[in-house]
Protein backbone atom coordinates (compact mmCIF):
# COMPACT_ATOMS: atom_id res chain seq x y z
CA UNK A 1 25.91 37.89 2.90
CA UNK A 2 28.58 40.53 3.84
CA UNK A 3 31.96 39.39 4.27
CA UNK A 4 32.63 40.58 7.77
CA UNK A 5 30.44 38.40 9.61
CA UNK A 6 33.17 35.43 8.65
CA UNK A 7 35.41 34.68 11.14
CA UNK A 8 38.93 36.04 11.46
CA UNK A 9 39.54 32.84 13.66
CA UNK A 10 40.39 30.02 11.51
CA UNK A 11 39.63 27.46 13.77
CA UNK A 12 36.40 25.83 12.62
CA UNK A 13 34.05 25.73 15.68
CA UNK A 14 32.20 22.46 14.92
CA UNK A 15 35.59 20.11 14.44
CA UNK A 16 38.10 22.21 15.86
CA UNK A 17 40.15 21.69 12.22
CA UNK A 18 41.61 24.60 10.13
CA UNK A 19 39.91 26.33 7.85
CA UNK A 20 41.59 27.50 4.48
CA UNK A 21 38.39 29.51 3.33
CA UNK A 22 34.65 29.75 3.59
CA UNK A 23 34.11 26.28 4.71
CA UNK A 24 35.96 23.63 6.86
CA UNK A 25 37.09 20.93 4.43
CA UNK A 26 36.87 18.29 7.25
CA UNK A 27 33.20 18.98 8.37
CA UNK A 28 31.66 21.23 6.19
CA UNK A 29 30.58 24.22 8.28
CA UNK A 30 30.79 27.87 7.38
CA UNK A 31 33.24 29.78 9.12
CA UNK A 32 30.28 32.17 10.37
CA UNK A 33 30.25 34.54 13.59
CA UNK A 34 27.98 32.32 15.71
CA UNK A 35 26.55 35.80 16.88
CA UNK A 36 23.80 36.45 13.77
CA UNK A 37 21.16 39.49 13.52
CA UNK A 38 18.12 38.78 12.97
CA UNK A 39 17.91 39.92 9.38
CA UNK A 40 21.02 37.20 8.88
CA UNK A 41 18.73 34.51 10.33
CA UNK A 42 16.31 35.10 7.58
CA UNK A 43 18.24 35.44 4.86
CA UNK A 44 19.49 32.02 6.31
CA UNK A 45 15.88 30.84 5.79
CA UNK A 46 15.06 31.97 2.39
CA UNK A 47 18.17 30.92 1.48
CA UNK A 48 17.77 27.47 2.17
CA UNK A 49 14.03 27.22 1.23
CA UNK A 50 15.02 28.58 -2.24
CA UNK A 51 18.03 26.40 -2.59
CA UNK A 52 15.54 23.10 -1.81
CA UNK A 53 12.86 24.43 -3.69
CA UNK A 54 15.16 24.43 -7.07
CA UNK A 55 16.72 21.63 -6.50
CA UNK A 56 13.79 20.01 -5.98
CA UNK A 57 12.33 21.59 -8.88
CA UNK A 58 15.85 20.58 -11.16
CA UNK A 59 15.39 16.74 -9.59
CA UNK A 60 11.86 16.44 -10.32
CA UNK A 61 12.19 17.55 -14.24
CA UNK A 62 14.71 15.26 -15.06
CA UNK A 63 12.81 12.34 -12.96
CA UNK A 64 10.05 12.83 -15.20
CA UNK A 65 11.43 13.67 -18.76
CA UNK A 66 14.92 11.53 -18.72
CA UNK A 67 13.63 7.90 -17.00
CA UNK A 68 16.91 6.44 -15.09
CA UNK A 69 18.85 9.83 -15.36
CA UNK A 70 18.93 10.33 -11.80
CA UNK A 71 19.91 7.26 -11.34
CA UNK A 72 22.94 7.27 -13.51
CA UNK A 73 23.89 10.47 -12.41
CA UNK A 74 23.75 9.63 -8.47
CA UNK A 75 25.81 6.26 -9.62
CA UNK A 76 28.73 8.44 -11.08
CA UNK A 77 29.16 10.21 -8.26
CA UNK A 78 27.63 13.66 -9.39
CA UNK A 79 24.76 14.07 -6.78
CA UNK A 80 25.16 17.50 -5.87
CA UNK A 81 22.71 19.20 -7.87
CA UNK A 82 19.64 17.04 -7.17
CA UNK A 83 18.50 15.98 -4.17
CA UNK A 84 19.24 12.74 -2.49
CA UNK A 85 16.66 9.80 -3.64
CA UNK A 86 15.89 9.13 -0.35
CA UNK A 87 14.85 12.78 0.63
CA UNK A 88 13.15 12.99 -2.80
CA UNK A 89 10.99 9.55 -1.95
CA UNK A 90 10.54 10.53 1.38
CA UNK A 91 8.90 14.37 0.22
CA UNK A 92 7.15 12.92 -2.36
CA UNK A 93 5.57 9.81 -1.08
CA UNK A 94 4.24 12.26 2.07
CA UNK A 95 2.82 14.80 -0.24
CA UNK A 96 0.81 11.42 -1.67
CA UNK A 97 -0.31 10.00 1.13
CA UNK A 98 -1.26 13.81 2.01
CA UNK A 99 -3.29 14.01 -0.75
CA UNK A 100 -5.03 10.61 -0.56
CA UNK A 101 -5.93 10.44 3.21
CA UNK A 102 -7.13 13.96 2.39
CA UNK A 103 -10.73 15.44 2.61
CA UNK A 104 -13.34 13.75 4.76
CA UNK A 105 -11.73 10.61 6.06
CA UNK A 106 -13.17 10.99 9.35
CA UNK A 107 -16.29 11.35 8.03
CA UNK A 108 -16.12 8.49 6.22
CA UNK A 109 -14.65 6.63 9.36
CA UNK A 110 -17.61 7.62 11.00
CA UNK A 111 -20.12 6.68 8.24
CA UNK A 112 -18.26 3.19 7.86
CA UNK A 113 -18.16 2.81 11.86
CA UNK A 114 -22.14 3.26 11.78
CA UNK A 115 -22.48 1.01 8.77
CA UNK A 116 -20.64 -2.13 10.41
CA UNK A 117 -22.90 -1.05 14.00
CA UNK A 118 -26.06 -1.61 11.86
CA UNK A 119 -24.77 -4.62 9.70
CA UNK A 120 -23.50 -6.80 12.80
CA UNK A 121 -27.49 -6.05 14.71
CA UNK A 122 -28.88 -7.02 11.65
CA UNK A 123 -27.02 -10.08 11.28
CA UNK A 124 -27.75 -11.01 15.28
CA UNK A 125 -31.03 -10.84 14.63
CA UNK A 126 -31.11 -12.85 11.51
CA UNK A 127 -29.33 -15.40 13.74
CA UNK A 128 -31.54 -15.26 16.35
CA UNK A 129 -34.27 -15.94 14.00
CA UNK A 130 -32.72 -18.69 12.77
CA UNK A 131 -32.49 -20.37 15.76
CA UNK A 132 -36.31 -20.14 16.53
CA UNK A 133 -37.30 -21.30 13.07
CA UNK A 134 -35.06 -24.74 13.95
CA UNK A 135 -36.55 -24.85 17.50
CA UNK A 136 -39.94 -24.63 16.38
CA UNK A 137 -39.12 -27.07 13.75
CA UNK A 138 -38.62 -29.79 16.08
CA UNK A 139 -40.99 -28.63 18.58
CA UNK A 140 -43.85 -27.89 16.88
CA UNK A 141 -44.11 -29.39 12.95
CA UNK A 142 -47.67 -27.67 12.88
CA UNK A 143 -47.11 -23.82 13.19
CA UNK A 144 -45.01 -23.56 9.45
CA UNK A 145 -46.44 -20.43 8.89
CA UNK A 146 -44.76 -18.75 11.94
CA UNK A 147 -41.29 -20.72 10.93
CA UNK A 148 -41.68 -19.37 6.95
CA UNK A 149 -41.88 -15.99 8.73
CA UNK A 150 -39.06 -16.37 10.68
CA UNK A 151 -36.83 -18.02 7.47
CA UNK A 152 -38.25 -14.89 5.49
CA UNK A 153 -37.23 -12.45 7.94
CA UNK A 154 -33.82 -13.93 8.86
CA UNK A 155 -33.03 -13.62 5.11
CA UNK A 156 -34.40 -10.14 4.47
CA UNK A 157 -31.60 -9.23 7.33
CA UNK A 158 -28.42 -11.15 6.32
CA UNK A 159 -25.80 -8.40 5.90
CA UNK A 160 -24.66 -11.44 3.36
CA UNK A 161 -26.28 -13.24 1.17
CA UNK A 162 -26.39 -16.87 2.75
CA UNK A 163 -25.11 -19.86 -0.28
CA UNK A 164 -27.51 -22.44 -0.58
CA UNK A 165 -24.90 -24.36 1.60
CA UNK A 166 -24.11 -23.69 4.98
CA UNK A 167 -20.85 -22.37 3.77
CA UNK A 168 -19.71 -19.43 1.40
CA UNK A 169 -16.58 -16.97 0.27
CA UNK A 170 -16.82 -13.88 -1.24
CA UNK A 171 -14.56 -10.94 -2.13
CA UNK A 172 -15.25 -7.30 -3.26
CA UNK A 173 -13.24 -4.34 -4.18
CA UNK A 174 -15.04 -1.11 -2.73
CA UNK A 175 -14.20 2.15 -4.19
CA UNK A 176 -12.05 2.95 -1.50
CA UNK A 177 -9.14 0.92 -1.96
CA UNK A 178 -11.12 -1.56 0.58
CA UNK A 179 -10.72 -5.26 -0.11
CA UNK A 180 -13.69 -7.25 1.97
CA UNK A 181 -13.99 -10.65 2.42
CA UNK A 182 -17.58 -12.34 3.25
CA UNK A 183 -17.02 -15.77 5.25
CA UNK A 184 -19.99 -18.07 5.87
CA UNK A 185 -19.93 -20.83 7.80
CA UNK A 186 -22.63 -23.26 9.80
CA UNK A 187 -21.76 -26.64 10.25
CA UNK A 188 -18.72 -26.80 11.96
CA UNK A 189 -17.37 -25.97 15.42
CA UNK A 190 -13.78 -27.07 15.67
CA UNK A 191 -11.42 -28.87 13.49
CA UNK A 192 -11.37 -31.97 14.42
CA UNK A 193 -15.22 -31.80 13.56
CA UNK A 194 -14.24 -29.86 10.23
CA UNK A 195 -11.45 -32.90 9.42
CA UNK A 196 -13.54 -35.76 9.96
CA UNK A 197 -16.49 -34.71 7.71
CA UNK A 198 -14.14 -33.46 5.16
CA UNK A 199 -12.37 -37.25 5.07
CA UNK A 200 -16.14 -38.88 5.06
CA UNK A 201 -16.88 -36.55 1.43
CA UNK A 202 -15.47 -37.50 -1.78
CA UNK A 203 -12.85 -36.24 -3.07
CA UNK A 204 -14.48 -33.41 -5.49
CA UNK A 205 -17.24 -32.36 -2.79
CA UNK A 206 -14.45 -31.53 -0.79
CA UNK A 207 -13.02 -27.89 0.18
CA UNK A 208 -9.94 -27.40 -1.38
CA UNK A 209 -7.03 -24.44 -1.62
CA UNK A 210 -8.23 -20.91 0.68
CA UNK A 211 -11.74 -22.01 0.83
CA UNK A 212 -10.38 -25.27 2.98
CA UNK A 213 -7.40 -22.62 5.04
CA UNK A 214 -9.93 -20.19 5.64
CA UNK A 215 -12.43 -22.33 6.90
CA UNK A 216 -10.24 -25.11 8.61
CA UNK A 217 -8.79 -21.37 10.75
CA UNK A 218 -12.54 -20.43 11.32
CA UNK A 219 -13.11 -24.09 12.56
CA UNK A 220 -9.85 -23.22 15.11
CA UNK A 221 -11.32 -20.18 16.21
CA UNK A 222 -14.30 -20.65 16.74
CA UNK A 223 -13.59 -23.65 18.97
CA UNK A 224 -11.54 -21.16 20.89
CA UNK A 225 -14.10 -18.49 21.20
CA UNK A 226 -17.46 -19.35 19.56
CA UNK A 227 -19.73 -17.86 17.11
CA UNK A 228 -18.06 -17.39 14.12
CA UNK A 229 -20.41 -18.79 11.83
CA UNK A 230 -20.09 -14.93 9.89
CA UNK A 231 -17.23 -12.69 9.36
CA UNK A 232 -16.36 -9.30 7.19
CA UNK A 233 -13.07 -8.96 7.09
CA UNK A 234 -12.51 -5.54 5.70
CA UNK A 235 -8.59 -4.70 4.85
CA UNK A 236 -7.94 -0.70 3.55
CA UNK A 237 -5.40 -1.25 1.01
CA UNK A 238 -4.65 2.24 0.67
CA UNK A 239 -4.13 2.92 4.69
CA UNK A 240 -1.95 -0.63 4.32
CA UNK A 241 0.79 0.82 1.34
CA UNK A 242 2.78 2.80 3.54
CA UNK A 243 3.62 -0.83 5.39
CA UNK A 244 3.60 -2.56 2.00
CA UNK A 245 6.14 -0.44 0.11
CA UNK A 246 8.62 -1.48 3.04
CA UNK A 247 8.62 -4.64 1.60
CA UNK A 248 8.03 -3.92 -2.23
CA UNK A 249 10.97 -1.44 -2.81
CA UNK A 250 13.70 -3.37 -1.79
CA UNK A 251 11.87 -6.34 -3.78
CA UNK A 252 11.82 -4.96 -6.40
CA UNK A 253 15.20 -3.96 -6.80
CA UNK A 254 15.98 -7.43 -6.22
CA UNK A 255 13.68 -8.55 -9.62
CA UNK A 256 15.11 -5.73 -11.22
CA UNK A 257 19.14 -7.27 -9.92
CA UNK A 258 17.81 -10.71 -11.37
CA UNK A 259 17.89 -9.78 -14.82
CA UNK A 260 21.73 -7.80 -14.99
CA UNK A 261 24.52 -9.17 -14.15
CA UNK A 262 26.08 -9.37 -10.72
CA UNK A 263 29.35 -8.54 -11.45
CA UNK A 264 29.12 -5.34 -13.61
CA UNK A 265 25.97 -3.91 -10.40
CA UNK A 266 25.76 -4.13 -7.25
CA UNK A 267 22.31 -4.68 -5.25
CA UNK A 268 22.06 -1.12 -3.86
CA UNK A 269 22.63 0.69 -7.57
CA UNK A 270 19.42 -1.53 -8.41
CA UNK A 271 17.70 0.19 -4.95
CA UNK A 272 18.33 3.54 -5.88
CA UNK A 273 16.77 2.46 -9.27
CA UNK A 274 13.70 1.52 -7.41
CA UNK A 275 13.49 4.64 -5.03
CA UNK A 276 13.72 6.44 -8.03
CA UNK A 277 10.85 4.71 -9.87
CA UNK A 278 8.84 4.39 -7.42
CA UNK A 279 8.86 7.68 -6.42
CA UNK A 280 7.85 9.04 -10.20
CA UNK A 281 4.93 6.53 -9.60
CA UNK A 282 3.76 8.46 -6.35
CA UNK A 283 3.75 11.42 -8.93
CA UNK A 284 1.71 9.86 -11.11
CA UNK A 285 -0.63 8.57 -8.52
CA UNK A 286 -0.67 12.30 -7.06
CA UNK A 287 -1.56 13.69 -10.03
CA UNK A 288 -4.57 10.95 -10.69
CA UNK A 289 -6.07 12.44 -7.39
CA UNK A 290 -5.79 15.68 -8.41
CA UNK A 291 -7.47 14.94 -11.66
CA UNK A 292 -10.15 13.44 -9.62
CA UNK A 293 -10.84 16.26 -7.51
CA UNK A 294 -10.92 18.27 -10.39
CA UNK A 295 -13.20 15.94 -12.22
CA UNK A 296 -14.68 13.31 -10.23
CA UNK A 297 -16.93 10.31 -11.50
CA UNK A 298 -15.84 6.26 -12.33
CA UNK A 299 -15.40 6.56 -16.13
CA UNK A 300 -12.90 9.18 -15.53
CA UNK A 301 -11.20 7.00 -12.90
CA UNK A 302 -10.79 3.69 -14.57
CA UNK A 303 -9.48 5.27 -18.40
CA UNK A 304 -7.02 7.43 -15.81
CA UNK A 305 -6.01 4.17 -14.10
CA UNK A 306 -5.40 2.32 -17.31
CA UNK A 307 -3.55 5.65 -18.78
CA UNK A 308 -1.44 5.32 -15.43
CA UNK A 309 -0.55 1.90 -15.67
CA UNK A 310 0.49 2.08 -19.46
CA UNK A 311 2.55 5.14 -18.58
CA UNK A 312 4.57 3.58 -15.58
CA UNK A 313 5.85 0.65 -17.92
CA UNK A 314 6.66 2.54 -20.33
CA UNK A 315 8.71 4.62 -18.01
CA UNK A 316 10.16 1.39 -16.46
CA UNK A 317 10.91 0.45 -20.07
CA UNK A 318 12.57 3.65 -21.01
CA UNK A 319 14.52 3.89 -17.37
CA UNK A 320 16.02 0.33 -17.90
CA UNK A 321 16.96 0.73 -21.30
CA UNK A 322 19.02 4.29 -20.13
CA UNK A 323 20.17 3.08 -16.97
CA UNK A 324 21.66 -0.51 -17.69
CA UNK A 325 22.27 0.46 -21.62
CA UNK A 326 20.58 -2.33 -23.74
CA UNK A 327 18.49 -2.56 -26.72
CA UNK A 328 14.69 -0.91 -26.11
CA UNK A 329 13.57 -4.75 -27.36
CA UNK A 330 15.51 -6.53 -24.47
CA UNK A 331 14.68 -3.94 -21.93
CA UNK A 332 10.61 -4.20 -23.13
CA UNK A 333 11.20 -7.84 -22.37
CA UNK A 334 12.77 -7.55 -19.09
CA UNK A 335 10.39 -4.66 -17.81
CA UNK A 336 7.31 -7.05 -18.94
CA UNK A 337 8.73 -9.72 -16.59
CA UNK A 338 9.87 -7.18 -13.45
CA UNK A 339 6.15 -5.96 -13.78
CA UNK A 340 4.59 -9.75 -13.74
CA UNK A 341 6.69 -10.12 -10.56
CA UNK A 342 5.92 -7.09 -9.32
CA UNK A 343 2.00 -7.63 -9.56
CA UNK A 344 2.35 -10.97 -7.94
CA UNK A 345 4.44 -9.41 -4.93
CA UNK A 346 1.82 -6.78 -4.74
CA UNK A 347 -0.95 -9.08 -4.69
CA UNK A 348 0.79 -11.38 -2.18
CA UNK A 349 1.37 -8.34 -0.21
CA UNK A 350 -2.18 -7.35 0.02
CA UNK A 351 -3.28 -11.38 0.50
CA UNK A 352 -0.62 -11.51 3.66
CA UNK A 353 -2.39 -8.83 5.15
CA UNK A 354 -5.83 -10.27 4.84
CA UNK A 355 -4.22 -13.64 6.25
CA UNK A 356 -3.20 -11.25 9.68
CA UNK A 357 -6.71 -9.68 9.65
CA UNK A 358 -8.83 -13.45 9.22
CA UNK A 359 -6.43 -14.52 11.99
CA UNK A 360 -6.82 -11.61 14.58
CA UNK A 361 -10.64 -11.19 13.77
């Protein structure tokens, strides 16, 4: 840019301070003409594009080829050249979830809609069935034929397989990051009913752990508003990690904090660590979706999920061993524990929010 558009004023006119050259040392601003052409607003532009677009380019190399770099670097004070870790997290994690909500969601919303329309009148009318096989049982003993028909129908149309008790859990994985949960239940229809059977049983014939919470809190609601005796819960896991990673990032930095010493780092060095982390495991993730667009089918998936797993701790391996500066056989140690603790955050994570969904359904 030409060197007459700089003021000959040398008042800066953001902070009102003096300024010695090109930029105020109080605030920062260029001591521009605030009268630009509209060729200098461009070159603005392209300025700044190509100034983020290198430094992102700069911060995302050394993310990737020098694990806990960044984070050294940003801790010494020399953060200039890359860009912040928040930014970074923030641009990478949205070009993720971009990519992952990407292609025919709605679609599939629709399709998924339609499927749980058809599932819940199939499983009325199973129900209703049901009820006319008992009636006819104990009005009629003579017409079994009809009630077999009824039994057989009702059973054809369970959207879930019924146990052969009157009470049943089951969970699935579907391949869209979708955790389900099957709840059957007949006999009960409010706890106090649900307690006092439970105390007549003995001991081992009695429901124990989240088969007796999740049933005990079907017991509750359905004395409160009737006919729960089936529910789907259905919790997307991958619509749920935005909310999640609220709660896992600063976690983990606080596993990671466990295992160094208190005096020597402080808690928010350790979240950095975990911003930067996590964000290299967005990239991986991000580039697991593109390798599935590219070449779809399961096989593919699962050896790419193992390969991503295996990568990510030995990254975590190789970024606490650089950042912290201890042996690679302590830092395998302590990255084998952070990830143990880790998994059982995530898992409590994802459990918490099927908890919320069993207790608004």
């Amino acid at each position: 840019m030409s060197h007459h558009h700089y003021r000959k004023d040398k008042t800066c006119l953001n902070c009102g301070a003096t300024v010695q050259e090109r930029f105020c040392s109080r605030c920062g601003q260029e001591n521009l003409e605030p009268k630009e052409s509209f060729g200098h607003l461009v070159v603005h532009f392209f300025s700044d594009l190509t100034h983020f677009d290198s430094g992102l380019f700069i911060t995302i190399k050394d993310l990737i080829l020098k694990p806990g770099f960044l984070t050294q670097q940003y801790i010494a004070g020399k953060r200039v050249s890359y860009l912040n870790p928040i930014r970074m997290y923030v641009f990478i994690s949205a070009v993720f979830f971009l990519a992952l909500f990407a292609g025919n969601e709605k679609n599939d919303l629709l399709e998924n809609d339609n499927q749980h329309a058809n599932n819940l009148a199939r499983q009325q009318l199973a129900d209703s069935l049901r009820k006319a096989e008992k009636t006819n049982q104990i009005l009629s003993y003579s017409d079994s034929i009809r009630n077999n028909i009824y039994k057989e129908l009702a059973a054809n149309l369970d959207t879930t397989k019924f146990a052969d008790s009157s009470e049943s859990v089951s969970i699935r994985f579907s391949e869209n990051g979708t955790v389900i949960v099957d709840l059957v239940e007949n006999k009960y229809h409010n706890v106090r009913e649900y307690d006092s059977i439970q105390q007549m049983l003995p001991d081992s014939a009695r429901n124990k752990g989240t088969l007796n919470w999740l049933l005990r809190n079907n017991a509750r609601q359905k004395a409160l508003h009737g006919g729960r005796n089936h529910i789907v819960l259905e919790q997307n896991v991958q619509h749920d990690i935005p909310k999640i990673m609220f709660v896992l990032l600063p976690l983990f930095a606080f596993f990671v904090g466990f295992f160094y010493s208190r005096k020597q780092y402080f808690y928010v060095q350790h979240v950095i660590f975990s911003v930067h982390f996590h964000s290299f495991v967005f990239l991986i993730f991000l580039l697991m979706i593109i390798i599935g667009w590219i070449a779809p089918g399961e096989f593919i998936g699962v050896i790419g999920f193992i390969l991503s797993i295996l990568l990510i701790f030995i990254y975590l391996v190789a970024a606490l061993k650089r950042m912290y500066q201890q042996s690679i056989w302590l830092s395998l140690l302590k990255g084998l524990a952070i990830s143990i603790l880790y998994l059982l955050a995530v898992f409590a994570s994802v459990w918490s929010l099927l908890v919320i969904s069993f207790l608004r359904a």
